[in-house]
Protein backbone atom coordinates (compact mmCIF):
# COMPACT_ATOMS: atom_id res chain seq x y z
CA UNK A 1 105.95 92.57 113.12
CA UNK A 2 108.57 95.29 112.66
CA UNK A 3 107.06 98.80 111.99
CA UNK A 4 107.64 100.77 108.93
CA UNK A 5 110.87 102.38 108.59
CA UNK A 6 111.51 106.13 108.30
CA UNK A 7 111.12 106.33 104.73
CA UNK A 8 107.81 104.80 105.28
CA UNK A 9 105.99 108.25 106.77
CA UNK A 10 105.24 111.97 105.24
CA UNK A 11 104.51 115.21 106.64
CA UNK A 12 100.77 115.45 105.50
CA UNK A 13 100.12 111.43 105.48
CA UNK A 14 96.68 110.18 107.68
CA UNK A 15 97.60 107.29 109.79
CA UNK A 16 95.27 105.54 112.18
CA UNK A 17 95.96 104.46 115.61
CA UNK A 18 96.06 100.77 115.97
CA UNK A 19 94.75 100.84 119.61
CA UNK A 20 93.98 102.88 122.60
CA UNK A 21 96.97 104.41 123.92
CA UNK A 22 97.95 106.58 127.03
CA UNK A 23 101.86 108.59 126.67
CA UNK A 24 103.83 107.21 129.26
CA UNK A 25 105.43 110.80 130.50
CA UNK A 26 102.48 113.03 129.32
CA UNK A 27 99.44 111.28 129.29
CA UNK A 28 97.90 112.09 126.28
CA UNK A 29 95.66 109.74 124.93
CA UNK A 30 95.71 108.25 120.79
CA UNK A 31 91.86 106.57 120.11
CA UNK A 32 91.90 103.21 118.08
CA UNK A 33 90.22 103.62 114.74
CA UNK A 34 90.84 107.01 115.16
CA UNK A 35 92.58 108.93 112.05
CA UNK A 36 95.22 111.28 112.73
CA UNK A 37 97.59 113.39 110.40
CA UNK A 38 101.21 113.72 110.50
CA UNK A 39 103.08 116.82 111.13
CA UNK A 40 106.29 116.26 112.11
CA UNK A 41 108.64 113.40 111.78
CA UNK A 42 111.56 112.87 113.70
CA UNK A 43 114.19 109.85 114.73
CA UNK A 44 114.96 109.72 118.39
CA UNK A 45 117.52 106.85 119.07
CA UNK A 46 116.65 104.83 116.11
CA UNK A 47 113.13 105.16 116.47
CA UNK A 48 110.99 106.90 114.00
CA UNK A 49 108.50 109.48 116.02
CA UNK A 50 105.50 111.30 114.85
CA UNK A 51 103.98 114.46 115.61
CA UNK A 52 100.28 114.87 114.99
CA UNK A 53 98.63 117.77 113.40
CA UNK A 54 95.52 117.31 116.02
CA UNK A 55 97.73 117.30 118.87
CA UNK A 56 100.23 119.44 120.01
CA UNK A 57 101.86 117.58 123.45
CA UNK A 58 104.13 119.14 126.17
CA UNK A 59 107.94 119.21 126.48
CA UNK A 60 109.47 116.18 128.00
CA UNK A 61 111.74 118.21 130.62
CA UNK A 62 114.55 115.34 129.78
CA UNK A 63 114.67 115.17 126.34
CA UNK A 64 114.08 119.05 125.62
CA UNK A 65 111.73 118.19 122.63
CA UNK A 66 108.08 117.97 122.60
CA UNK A 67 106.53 114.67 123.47
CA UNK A 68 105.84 112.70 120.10
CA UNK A 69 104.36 108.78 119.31
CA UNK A 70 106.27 105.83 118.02
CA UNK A 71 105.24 104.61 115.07
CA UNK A 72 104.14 101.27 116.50
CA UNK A 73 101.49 102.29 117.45
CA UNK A 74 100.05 103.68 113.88
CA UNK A 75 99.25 102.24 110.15
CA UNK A 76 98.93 104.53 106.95
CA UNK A 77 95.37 105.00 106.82
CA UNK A 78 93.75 103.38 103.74
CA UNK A 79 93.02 105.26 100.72
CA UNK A 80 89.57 104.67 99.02
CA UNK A 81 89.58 105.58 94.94
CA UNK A 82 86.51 107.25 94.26
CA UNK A 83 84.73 105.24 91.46
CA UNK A 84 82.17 107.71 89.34
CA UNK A 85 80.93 104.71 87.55
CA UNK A 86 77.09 104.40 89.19
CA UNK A 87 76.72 108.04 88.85
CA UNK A 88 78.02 107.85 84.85
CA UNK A 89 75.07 104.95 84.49
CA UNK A 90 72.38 107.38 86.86
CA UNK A 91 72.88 110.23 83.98
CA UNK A 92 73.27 107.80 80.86
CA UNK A 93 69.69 107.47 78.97
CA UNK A 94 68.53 104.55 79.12
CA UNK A 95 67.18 102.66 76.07
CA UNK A 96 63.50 102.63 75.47
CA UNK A 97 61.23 99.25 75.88
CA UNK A 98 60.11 97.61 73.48
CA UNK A 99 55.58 98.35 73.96
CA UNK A 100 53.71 95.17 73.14
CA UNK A 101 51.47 95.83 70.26
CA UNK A 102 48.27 93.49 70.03
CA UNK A 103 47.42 92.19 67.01
């Protein structure tokens, strides 16, 4: 599986991590499950990385830029629609039974 190309991420987009993950020259740590929010984007040798609004990681002395994640390691997070439709029916009257009437 090939990740998601550039064009693929946004500043502001939530992404979760795909598994438990430790940076190999900083040693932060990304949580599986856990959902994160880009704020930076950036392509270091052909690879798309992402900053994270929750964490703010060292500079890698080498590279002079601060330490980011590859984009393997992260889906978008799933959007849920929010569906009104039960609460509509809770506040619609309902319609009156019918009383049995002896005769």
């Amino acid at each position: 599986m090939t990740a998601p190309s550039y064009t693929s991420w946004h500043v502001g987009m939530k992404v979760v991590a795909l598994h438990d993950h430790r940076h190999a020259y900083c040693g932060a740590w990304i949580k599986a499950g856990v959902v994160y929010t880009i704020r930076k984007i950036f392509m270091h040798y052909g690879d798309v990385v992402l900053y994270l609004v929750e964490q703010h990681l060292p500079i890698h002395e080498q590279e002079n830029l601060e330490c980011g994640w590859f984009t393997r390691h992260f889906r978008p997070a799933q959007t849920r629609q929010t569906d009104i439709s039960m609460f509509q029916a809770m506040l619609s009257p309902k319609p009156a039974k019918a009383k049995k009437v002896r005769a």
